[in-house]
Protein backbone atom coordinates (compact mmCIF):
# COMPACT_ATOMS: atom_id res chain seq x y z
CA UNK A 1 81.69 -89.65 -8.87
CA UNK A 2 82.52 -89.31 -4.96
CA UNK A 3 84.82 -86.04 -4.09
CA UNK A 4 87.80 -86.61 -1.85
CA UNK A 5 85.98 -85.29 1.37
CA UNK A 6 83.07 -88.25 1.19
CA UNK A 7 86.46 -90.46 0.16
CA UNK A 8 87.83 -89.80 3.59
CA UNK A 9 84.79 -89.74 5.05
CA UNK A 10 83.34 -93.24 4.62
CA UNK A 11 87.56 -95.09 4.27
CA UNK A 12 88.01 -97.14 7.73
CA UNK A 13 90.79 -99.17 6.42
CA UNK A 14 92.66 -97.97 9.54
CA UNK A 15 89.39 -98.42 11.61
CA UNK A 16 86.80 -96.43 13.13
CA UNK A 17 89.23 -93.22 14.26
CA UNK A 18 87.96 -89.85 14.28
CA UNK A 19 89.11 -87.72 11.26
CA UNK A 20 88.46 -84.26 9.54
CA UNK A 21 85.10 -84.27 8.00
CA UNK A 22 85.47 -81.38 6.22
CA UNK A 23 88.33 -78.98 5.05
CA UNK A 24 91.02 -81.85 4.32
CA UNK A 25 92.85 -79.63 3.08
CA UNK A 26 93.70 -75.80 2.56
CA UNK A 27 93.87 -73.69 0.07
CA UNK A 28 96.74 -71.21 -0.69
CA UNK A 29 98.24 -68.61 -3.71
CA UNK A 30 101.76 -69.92 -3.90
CA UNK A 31 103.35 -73.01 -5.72
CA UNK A 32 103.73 -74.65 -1.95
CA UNK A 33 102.08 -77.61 -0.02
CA UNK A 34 102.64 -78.55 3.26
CA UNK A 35 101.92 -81.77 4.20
CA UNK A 36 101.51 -82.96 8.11
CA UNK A 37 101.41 -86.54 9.70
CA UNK A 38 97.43 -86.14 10.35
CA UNK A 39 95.17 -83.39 12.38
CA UNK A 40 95.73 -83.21 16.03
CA UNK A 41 92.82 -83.44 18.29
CA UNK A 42 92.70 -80.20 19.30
CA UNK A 43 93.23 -78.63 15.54
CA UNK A 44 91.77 -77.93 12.57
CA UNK A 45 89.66 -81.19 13.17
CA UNK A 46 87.98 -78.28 15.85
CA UNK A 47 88.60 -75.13 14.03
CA UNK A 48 88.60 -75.84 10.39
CA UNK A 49 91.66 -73.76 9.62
CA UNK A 50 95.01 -75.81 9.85
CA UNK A 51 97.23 -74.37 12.50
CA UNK A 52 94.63 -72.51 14.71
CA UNK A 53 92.42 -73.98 17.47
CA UNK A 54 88.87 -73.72 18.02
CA UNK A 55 88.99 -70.05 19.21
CA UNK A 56 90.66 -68.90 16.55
CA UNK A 57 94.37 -68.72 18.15
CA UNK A 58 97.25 -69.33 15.96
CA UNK A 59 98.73 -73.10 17.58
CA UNK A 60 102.73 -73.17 18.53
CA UNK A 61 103.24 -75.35 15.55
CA UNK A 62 101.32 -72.33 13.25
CA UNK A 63 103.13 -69.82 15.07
CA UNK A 64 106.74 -71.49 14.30
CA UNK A 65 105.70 -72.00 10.76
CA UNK A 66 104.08 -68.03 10.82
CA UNK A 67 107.81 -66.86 11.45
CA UNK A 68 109.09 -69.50 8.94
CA UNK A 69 107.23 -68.14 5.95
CA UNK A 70 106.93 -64.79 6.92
CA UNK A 71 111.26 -65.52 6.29
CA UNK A 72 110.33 -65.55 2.73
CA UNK A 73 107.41 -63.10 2.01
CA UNK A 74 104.61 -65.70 2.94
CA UNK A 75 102.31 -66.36 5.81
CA UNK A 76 99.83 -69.29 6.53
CA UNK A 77 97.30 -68.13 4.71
CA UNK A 78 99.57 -68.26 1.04
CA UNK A 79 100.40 -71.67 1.68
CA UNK A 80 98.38 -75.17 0.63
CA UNK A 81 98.20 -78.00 3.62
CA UNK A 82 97.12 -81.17 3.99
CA UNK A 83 97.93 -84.11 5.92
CA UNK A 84 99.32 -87.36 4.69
CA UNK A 85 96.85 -89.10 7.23
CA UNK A 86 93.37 -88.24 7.23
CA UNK A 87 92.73 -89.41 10.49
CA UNK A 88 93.47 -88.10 13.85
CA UNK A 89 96.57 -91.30 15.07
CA UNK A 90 96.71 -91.19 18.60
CA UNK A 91 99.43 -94.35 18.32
CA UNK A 92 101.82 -93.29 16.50
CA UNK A 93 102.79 -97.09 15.57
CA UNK A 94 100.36 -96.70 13.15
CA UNK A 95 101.15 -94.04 11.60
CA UNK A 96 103.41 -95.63 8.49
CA UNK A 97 100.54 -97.83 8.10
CA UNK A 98 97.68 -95.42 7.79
CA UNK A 99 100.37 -92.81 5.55
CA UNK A 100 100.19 -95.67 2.78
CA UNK A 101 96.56 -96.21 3.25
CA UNK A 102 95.62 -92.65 2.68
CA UNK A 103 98.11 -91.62 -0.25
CA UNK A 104 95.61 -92.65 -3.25
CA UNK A 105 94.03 -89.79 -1.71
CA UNK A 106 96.79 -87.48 -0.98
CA UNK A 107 97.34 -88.04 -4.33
CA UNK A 108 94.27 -86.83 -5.63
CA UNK A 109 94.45 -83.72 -3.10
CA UNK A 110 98.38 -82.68 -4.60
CA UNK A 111 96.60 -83.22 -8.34
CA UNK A 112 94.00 -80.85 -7.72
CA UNK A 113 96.35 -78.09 -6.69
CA UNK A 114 98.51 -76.03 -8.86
CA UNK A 115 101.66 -76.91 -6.48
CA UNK A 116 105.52 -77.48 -7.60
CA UNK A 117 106.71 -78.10 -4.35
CA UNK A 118 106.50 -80.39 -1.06
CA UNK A 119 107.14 -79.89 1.95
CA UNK A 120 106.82 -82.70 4.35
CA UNK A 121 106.89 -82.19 7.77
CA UNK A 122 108.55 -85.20 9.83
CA UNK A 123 109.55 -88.75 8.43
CA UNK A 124 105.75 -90.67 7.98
CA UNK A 125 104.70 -88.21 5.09
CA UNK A 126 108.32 -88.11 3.35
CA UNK A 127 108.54 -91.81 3.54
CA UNK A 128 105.19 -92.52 2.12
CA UNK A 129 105.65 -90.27 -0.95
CA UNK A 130 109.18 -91.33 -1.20
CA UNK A 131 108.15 -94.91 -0.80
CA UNK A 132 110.97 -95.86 1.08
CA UNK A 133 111.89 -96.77 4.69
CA UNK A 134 113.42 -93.95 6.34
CA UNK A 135 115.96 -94.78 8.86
CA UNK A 136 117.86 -91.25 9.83
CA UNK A 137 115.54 -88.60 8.81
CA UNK A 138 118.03 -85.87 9.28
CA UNK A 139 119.80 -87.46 6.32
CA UNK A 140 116.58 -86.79 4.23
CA UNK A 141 115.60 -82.98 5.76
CA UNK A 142 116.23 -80.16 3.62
CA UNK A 143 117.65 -82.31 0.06
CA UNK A 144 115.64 -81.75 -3.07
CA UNK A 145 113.73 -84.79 -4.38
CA UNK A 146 112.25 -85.12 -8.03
CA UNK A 147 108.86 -87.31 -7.52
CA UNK A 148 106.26 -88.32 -10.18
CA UNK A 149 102.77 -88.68 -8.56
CA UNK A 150 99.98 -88.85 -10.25
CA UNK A 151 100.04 -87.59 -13.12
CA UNK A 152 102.56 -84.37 -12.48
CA UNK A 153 106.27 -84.44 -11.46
CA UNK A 154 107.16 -82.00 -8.02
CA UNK A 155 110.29 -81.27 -6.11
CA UNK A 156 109.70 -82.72 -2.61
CA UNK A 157 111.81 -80.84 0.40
CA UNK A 158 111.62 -82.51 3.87
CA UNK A 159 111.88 -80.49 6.79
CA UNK A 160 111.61 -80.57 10.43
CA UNK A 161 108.12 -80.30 12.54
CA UNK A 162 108.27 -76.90 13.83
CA UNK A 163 106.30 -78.27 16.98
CA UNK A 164 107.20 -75.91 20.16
CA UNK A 165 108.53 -79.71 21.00
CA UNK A 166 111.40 -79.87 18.32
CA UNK A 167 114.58 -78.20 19.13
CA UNK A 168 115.25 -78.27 15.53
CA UNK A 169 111.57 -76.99 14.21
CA UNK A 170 112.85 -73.41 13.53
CA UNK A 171 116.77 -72.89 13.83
CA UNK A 172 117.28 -76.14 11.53
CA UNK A 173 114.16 -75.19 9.31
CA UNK A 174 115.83 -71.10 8.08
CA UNK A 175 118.48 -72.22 5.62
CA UNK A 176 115.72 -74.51 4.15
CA UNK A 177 113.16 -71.87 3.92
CA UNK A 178 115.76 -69.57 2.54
CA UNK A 179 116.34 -71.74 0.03
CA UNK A 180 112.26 -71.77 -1.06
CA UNK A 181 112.73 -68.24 -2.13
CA UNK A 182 114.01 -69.38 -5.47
CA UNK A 183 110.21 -71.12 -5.62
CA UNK A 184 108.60 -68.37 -4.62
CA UNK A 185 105.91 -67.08 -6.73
């Protein structure tokens, strides 16, 4: 039987682009995953801990999210990530094509975990569990969504990146992750 890692390893359905080779995903203590739009460059691809660089710094994005969950009671390290591509998509064109190429193994990653709840960060991951073309994401971002995947059902909860980049990534983010208390374990 080939694991998920070799499953991502040898898959070049969206050709030969760099992705993680190990640590697809990371593991947490709470009933939360995170899902991304796939690794940066300069990420966990380097470091092997999602949010973090290669010398060990928490990343703007981590740091945003840091203050997010620490909202709550949680930090980084409670919390299960992946990405919804496995690769690292420089063009972001392709990145609604390469989403639905990857979620048979998304799939597999979000069975193996003992999460209730999604969180997707930006539209390409909420639109490819979703299934559905997303035209106004902010229409989508903080709503509760019953999906089946799998095997398993799980609330799914959009929210904004909380890049450095996105106005929106923390203010807009609170009254979501004040709702996630009632999830809290």
């Amino acid at each position: 039987m080939v694991n998920t890692q070799d499953r991502i390893i040898n898959c070049y359905l969206c050709g030969q682009l760099p992705k993680l080779t190990e640590n697809s995903i990371q593991y947490g203590n709470t009933n939360f995953i995170i899902i991304g739009e796939s690794p940066a460059k300069d990420g966990w691809i380097e470091s092997k801990r999602a949010f973090y660089n290669s010398s060990g710094k928490l990343q703007g994005t981590g740091r945003i999210l840091e203050k997010l969950l620490n909202n709550i009671g949680l930090s980084i390290a409670d919390i299960y990530f992946t990405e919804c591509c496995k690769c690292i998509i420089a063009d972001r064109s392709k990145l609604e094509k390469c989403s639905k190429n990857c979620m048979p193994i998304l799939e597999e990653q979000l069975n193996s975990v003992p999460c209730e709840v999604i969180l997707t960060m930006g539209v390409h991951p909420t639109q490819a569990i979703l299934h559905t073309k997303i035209k106004k994401f902010a229409d989508y971002v903080g709503k509760e969504f019953d999906v089946f995947i799998g095997c398993r059902n799980y609330k799914l909860i959009p929210i904004y990146h909380p890049s450095p980049l996105n106005p929106k990534g923390y203010k807009e983010n609170v009254p979501i992750f004040d709702k996630l208390k009632k999830y809290s374990i």
